[in-house]
PDB file of N, CA and C in Angstrom:
ATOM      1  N   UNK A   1       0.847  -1.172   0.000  1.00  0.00           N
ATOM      2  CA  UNK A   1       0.000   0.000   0.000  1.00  0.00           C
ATOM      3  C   UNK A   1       0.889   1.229   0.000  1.00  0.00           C
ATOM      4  N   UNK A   2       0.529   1.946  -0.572  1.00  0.00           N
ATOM      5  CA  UNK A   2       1.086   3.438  -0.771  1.00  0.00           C
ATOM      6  C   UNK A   2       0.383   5.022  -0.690  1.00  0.00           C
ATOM      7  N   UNK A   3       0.418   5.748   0.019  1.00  0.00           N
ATOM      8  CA  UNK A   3       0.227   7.485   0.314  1.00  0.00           C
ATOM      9  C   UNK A   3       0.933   7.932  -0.242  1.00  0.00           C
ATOM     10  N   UNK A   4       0.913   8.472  -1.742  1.00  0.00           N
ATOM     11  CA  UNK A   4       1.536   9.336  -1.833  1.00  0.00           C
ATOM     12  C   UNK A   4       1.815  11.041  -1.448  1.00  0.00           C
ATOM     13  N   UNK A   5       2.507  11.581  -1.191  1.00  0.00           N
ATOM     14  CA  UNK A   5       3.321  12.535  -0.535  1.00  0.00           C
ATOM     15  C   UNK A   5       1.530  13.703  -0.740  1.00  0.00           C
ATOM     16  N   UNK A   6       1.053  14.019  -0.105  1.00  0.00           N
ATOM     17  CA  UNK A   6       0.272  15.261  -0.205  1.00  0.00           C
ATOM     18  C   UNK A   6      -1.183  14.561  -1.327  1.00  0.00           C
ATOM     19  N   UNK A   7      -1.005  13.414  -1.424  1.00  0.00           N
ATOM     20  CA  UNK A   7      -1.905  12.870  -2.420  1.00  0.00           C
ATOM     21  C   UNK A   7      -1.996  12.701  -3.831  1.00  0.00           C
ATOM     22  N   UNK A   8      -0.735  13.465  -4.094  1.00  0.00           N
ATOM     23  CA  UNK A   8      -0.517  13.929  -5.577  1.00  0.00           C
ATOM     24  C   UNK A   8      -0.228  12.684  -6.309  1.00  0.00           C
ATOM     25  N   UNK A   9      -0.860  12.390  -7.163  1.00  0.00           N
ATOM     26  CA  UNK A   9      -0.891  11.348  -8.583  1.00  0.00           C
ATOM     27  C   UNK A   9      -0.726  11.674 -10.133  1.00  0.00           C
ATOM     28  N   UNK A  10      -0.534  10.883 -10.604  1.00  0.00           N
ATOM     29  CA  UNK A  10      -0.281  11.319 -11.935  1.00  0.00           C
ATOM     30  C   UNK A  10      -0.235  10.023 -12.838  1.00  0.00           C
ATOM     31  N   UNK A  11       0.088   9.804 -14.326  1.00  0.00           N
ATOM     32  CA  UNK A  11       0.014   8.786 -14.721  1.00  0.00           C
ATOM     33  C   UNK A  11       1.212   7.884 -13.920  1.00  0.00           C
ATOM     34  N   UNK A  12       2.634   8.828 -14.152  1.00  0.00           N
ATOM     35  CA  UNK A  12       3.752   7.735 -13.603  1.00  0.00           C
ATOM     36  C   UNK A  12       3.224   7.101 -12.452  1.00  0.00           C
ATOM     37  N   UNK A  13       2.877   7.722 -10.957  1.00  0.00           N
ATOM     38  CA  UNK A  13       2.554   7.452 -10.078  1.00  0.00           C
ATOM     39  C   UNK A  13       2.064   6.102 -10.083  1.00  0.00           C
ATOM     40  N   UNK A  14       0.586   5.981 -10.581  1.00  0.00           N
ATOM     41  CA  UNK A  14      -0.015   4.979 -10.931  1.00  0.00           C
ATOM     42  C   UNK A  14       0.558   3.831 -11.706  1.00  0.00           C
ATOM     43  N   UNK A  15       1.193   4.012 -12.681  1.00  0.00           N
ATOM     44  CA  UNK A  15       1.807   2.975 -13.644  1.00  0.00           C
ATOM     45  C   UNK A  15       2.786   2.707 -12.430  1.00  0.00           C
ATOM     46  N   UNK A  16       3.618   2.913 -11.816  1.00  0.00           N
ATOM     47  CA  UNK A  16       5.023   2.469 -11.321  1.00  0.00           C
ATOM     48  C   UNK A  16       4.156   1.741  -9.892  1.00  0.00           C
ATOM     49  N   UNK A  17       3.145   2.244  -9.190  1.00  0.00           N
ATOM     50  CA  UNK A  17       2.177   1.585  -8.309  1.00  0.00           C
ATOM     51  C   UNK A  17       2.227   0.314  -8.424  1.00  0.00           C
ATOM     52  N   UNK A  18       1.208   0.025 -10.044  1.00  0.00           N
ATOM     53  CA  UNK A  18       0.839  -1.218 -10.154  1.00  0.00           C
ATOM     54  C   UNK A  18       2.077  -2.028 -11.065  1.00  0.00           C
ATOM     55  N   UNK A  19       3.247  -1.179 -11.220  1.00  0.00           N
ATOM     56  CA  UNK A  19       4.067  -2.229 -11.842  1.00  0.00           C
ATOM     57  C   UNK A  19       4.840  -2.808 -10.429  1.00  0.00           C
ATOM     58  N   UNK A  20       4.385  -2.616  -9.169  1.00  0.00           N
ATOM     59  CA  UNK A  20       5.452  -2.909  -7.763  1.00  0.00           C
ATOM     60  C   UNK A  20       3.918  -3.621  -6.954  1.00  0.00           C
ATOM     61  N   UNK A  21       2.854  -3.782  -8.124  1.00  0.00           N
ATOM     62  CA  UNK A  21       1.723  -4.325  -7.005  1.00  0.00           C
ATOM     63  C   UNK A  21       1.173  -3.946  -6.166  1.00  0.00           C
ATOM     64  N   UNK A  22       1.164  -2.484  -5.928  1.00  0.00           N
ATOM     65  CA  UNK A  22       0.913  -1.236  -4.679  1.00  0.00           C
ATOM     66  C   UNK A  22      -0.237  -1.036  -5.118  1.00  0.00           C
ATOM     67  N   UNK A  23      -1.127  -0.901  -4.159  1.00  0.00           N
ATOM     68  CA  UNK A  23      -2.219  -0.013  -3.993  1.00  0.00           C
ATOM     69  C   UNK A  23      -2.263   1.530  -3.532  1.00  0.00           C
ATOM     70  N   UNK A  24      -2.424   2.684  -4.353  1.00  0.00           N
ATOM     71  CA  UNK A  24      -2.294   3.275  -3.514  1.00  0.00           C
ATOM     72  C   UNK A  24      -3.999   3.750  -2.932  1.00  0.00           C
ATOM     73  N   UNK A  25      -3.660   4.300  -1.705  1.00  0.00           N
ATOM     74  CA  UNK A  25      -4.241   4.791  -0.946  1.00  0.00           C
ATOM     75  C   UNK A  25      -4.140   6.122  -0.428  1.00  0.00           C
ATOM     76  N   UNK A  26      -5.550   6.556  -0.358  1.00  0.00           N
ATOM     77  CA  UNK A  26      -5.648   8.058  -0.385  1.00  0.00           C
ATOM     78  C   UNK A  26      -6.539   8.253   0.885  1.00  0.00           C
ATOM     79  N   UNK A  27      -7.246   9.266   1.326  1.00  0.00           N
ATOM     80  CA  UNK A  27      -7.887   9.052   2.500  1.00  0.00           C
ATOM     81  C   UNK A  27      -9.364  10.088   2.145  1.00  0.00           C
ATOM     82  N   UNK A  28     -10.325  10.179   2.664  1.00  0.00           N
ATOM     83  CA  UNK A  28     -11.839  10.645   2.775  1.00  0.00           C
ATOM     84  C   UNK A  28     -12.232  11.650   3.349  1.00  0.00           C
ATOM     85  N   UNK A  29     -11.719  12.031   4.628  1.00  0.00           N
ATOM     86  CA  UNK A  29     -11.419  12.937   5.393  1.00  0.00           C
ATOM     87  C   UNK A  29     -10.270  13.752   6.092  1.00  0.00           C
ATOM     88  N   UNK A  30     -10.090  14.583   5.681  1.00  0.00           N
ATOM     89  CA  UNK A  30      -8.874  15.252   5.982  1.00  0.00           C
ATOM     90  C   UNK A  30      -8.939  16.295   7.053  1.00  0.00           C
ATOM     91  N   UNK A  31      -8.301  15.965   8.107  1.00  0.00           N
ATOM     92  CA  UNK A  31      -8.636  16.798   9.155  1.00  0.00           C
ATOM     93  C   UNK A  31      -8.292  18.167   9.165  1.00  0.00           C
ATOM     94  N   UNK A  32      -7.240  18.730   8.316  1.00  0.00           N
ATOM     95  CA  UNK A  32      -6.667  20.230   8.100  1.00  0.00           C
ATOM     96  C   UNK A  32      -6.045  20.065   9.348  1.00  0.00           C
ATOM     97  N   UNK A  33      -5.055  19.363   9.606  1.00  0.00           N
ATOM     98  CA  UNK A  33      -4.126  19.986  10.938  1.00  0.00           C
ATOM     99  C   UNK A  33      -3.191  20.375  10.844  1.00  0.00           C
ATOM    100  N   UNK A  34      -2.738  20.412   9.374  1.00  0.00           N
ATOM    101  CA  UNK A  34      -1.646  21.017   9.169  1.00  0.00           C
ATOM    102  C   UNK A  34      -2.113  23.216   8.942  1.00  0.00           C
ATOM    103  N   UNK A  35      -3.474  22.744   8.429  1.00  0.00           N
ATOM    104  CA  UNK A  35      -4.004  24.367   8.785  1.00  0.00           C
ATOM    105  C   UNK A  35      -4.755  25.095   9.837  1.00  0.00           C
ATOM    106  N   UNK A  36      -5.799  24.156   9.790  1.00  0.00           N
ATOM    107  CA  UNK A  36      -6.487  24.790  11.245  1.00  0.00           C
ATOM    108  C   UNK A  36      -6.153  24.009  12.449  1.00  0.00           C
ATOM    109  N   UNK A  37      -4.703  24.470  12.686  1.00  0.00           N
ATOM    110  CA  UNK A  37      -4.113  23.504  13.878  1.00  0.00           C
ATOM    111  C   UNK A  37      -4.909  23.699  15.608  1.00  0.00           C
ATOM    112  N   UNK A  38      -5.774  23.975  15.478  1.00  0.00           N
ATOM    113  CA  UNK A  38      -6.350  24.159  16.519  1.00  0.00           C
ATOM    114  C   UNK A  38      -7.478  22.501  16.987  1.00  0.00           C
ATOM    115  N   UNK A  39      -7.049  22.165  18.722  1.00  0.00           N
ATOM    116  CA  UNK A  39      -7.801  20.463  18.614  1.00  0.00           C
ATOM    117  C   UNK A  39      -9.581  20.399  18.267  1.00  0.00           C
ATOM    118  N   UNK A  40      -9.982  21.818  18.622  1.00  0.00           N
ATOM    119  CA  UNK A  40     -11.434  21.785  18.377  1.00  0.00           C
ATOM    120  C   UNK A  40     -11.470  21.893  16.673  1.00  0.00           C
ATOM    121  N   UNK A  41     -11.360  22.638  16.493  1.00  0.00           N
ATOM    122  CA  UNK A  41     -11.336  22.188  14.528  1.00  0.00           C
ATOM    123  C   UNK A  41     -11.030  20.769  14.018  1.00  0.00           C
ATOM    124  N   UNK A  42      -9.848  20.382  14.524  1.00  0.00           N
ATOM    125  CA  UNK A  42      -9.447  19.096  14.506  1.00  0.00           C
ATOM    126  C   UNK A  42     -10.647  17.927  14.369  1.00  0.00           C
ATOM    127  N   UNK A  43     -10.857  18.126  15.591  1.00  0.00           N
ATOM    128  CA  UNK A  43     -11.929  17.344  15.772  1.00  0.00           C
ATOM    129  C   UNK A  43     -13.411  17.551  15.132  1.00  0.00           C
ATOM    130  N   UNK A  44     -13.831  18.618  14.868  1.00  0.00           N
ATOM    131  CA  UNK A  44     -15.084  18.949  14.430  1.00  0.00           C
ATOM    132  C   UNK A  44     -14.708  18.302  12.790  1.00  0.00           C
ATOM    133  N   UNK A  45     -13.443  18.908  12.019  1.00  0.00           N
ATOM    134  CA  UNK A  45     -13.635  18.464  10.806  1.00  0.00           C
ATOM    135  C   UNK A  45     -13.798  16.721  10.740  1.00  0.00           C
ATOM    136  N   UNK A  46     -13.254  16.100  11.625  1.00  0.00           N
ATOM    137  CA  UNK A  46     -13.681  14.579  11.426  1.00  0.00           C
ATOM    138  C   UNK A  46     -15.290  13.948  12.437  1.00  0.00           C
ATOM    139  N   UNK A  47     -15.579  14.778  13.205  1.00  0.00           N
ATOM    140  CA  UNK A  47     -17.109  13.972  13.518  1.00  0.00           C
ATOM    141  C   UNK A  47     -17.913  14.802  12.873  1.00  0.00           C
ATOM    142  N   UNK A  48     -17.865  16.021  12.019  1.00  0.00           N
ATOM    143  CA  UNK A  48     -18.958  16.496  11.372  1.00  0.00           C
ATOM    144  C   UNK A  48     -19.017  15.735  10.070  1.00  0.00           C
ATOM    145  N   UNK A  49     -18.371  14.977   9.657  1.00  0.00           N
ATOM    146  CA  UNK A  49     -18.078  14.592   8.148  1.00  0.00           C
ATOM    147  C   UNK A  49     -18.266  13.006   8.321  1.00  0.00           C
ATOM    148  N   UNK A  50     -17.612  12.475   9.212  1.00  0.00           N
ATOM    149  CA  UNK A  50     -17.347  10.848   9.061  1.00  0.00           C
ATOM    150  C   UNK A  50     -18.668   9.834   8.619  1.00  0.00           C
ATOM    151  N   UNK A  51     -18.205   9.383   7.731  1.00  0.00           N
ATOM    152  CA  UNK A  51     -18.971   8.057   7.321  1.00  0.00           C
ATOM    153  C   UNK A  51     -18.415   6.686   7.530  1.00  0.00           C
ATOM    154  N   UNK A  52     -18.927   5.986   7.429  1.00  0.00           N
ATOM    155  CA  UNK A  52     -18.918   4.530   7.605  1.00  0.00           C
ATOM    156  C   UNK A  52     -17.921   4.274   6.562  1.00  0.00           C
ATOM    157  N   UNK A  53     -16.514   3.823   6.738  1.00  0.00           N
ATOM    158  CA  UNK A  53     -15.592   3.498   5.808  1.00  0.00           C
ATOM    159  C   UNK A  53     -14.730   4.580   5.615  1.00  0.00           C
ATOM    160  N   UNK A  54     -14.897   5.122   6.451  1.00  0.00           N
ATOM    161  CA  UNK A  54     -13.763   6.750   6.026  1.00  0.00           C
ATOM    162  C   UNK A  54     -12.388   6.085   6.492  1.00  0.00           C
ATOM    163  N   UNK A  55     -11.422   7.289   5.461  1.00  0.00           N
ATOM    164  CA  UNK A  55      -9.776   7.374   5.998  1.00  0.00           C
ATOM    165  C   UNK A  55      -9.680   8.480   6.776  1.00  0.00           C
ATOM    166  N   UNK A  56      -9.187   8.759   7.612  1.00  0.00           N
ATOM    167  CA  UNK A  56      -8.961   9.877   8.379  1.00  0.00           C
ATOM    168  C   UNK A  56      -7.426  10.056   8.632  1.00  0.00           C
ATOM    169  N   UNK A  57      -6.929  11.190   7.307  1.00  0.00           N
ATOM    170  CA  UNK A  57      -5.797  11.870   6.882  1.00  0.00           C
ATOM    171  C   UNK A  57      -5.430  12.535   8.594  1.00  0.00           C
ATOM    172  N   UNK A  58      -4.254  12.245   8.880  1.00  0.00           N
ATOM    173  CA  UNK A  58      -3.822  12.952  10.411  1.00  0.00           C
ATOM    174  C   UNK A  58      -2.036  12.988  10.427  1.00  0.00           C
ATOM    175  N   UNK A  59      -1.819  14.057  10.571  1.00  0.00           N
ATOM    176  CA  UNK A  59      -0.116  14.191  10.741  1.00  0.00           C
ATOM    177  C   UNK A  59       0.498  13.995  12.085  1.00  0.00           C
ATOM    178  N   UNK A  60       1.832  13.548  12.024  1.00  0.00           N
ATOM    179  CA  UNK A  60       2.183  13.222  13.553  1.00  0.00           C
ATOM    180  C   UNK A  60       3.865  14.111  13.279  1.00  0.00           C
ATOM    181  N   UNK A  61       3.942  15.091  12.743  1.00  0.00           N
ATOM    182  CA  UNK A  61       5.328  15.679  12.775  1.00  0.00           C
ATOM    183  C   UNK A  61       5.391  16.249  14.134  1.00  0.00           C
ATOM    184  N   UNK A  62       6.428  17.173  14.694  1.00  0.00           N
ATOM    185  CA  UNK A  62       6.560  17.691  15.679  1.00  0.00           C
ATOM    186  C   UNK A  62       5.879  19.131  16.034  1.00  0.00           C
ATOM    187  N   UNK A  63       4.860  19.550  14.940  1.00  0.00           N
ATOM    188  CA  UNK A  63       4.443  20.963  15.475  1.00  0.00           C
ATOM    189  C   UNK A  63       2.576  20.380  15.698  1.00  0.00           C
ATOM    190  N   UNK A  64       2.255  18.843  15.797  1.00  0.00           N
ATOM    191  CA  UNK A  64       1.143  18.867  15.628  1.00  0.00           C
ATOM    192  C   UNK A  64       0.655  18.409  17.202  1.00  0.00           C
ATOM    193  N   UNK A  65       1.354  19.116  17.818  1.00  0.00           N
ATOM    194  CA  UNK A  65       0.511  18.963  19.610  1.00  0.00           C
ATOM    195  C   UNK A  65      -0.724  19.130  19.753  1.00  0.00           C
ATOM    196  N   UNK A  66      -1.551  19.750  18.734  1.00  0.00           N
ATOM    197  CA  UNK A  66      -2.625  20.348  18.775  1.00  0.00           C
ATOM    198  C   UNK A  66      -3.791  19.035  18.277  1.00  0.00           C
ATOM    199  N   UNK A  67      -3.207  18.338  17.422  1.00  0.00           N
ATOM    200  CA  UNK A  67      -3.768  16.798  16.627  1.00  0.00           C
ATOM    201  C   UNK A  67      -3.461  15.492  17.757  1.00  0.00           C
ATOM    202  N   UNK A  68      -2.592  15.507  18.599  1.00  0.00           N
ATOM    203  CA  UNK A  68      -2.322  14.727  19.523  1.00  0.00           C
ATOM    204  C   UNK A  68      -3.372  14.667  20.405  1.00  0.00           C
ATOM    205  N   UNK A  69      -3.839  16.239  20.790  1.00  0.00           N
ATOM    206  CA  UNK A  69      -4.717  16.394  22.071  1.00  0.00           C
ATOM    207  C   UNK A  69      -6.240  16.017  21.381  1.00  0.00           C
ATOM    208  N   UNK A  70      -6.585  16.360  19.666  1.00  0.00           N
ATOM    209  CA  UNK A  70      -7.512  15.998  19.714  1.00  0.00           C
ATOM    210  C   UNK A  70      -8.018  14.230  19.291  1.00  0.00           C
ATOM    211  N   UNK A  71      -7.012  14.000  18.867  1.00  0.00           N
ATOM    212  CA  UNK A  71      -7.018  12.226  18.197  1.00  0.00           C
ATOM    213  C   UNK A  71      -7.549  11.259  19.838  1.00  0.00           C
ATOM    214  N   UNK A  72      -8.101  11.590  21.066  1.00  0.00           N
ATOM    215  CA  UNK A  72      -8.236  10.453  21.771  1.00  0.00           C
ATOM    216  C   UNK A  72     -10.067  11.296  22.014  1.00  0.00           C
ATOM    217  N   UNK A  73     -10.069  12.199  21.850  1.00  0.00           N
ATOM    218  CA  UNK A  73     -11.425  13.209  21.884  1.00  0.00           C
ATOM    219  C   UNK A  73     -12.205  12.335  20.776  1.00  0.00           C
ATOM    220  N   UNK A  74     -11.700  12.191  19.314  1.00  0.00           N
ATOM    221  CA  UNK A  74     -12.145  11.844  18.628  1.00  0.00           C
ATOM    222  C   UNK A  74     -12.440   9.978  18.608  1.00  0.00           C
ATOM    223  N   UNK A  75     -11.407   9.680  18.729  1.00  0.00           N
ATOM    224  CA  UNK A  75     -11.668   8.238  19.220  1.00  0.00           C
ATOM    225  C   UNK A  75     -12.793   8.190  19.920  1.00  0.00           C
ATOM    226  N   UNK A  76     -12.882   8.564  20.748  1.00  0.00           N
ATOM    227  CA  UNK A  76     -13.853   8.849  22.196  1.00  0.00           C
ATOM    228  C   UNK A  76     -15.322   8.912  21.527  1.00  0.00           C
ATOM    229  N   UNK A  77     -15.424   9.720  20.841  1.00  0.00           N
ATOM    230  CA  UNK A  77     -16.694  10.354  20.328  1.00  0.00           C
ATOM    231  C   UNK A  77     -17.057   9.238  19.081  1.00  0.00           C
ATOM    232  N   UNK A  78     -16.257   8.882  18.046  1.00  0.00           N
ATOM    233  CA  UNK A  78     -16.445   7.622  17.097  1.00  0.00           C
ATOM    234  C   UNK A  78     -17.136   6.618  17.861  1.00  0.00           C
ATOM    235  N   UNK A  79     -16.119   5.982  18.963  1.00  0.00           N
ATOM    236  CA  UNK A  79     -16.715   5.117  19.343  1.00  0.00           C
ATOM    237  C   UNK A  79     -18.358   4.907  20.437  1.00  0.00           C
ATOM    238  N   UNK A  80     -18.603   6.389  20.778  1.00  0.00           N
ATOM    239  CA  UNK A  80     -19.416   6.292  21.360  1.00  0.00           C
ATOM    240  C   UNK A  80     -21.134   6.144  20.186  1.00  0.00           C
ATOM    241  N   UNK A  81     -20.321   6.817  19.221  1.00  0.00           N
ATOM    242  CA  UNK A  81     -21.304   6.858  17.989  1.00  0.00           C
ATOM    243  C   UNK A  81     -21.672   5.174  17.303  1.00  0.00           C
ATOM    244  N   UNK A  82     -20.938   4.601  17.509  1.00  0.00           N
ATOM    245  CA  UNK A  82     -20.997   3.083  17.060  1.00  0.00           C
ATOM    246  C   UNK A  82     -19.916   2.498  15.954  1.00  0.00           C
ATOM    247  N   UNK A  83     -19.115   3.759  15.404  1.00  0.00           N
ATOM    248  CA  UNK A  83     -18.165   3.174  14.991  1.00  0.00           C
ATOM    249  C   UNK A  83     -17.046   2.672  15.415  1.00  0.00           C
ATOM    250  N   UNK A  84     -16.253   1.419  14.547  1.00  0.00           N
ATOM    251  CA  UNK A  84     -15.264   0.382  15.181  1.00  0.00           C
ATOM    252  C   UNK A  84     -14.343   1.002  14.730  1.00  0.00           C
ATOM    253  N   UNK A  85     -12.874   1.407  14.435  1.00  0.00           N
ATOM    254  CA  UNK A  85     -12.115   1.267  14.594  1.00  0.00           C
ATOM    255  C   UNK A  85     -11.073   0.330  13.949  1.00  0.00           C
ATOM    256  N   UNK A  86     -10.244   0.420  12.835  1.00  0.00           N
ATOM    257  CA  UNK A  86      -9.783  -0.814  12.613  1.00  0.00           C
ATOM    258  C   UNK A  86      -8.990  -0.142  11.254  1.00  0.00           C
ATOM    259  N   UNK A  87      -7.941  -1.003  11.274  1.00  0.00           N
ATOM    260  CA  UNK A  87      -6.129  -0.763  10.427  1.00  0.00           C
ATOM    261  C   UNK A  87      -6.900  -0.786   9.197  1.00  0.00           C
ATOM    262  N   UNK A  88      -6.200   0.039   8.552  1.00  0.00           N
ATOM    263  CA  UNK A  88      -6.421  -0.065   6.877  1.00  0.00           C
ATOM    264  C   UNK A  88      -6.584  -1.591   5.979  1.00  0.00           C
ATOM    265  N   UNK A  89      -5.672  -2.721   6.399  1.00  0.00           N
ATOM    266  CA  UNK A  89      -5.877  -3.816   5.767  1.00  0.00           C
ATOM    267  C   UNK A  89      -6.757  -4.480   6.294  1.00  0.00           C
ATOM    268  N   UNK A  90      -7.541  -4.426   6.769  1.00  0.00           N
ATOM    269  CA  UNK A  90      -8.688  -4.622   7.659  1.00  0.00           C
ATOM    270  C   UNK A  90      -9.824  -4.358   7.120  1.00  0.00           C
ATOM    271  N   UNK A  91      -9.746  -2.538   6.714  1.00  0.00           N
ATOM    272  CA  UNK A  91     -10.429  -1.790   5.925  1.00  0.00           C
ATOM    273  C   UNK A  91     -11.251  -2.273   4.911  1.00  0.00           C
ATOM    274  N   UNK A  92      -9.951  -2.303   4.206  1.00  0.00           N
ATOM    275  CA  UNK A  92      -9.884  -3.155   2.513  1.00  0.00           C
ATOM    276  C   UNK A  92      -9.648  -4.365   2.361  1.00  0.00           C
ATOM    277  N   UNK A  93      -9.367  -4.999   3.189  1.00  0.00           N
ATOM    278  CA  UNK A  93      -9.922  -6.453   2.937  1.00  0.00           C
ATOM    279  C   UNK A  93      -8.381  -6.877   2.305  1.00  0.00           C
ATOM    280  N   UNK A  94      -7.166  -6.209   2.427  1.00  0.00           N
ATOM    281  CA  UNK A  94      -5.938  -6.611   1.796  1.00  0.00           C
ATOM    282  C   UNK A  94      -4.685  -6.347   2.796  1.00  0.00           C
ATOM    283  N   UNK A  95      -4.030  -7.708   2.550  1.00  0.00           N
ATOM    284  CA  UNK A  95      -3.098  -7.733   3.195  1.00  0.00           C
ATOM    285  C   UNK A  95      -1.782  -6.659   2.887  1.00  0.00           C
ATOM    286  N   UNK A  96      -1.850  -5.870   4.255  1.00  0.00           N
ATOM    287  CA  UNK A  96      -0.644  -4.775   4.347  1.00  0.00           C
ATOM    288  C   UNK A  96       0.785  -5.288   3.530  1.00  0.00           C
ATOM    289  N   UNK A  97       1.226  -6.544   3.976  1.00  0.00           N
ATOM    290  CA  UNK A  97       2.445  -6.879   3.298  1.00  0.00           C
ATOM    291  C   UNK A  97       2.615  -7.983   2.490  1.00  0.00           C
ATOM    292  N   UNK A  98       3.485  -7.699   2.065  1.00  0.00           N
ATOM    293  CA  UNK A  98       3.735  -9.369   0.952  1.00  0.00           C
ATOM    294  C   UNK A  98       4.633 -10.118   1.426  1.00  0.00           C
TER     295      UNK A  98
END
């Protein structure tokens, strides 16, 4: 499986993907924490939006203290809503490695 860098695709992208057997993967919801670094935004952009099967795009560099504090808020609130929780190959039904 593969993210590419910011999401960006193109033909190469794709052709060199499936010539290495990669899937790539992109995500559904994007929390903006790299813009509206604030944890209440954070969080509002993923429980106002989430559907059943979402990716939820989240950065873990060193200026995102603000995504740290809200990622267990949000957990919190998913799961109280009835959604599970669960790894991407899980997701999709495909095994992470070869």
């Amino acid at each position: 499986m593969f993210r590419p860098p910011y999401g960006a695709t193109n033909n190469f992208v794709i052709s060199t993907a499936q010539e290495n057997n990669m899937k790539i993967i992109l995500w559904s919801i994007d929390t903006l924490d790299w813009s509206q670094k604030e944890s209440t935004h954070i969080k509002e952009n993923v429980l106002n939006n989430v559907r059943s099967g979402d990716i939820i795009l989240m950065h873990s560099d060193e200026d995102k203290t603000e995504t740290e504090m809200a990622l267990p808020l949000i957990i919190e609130e998913l799961k109280n809503n009835g959604f599970q929780i669960v790894t991407l190959d899980i997701l999709i039904n495909e095994s992470a490695y070869r």
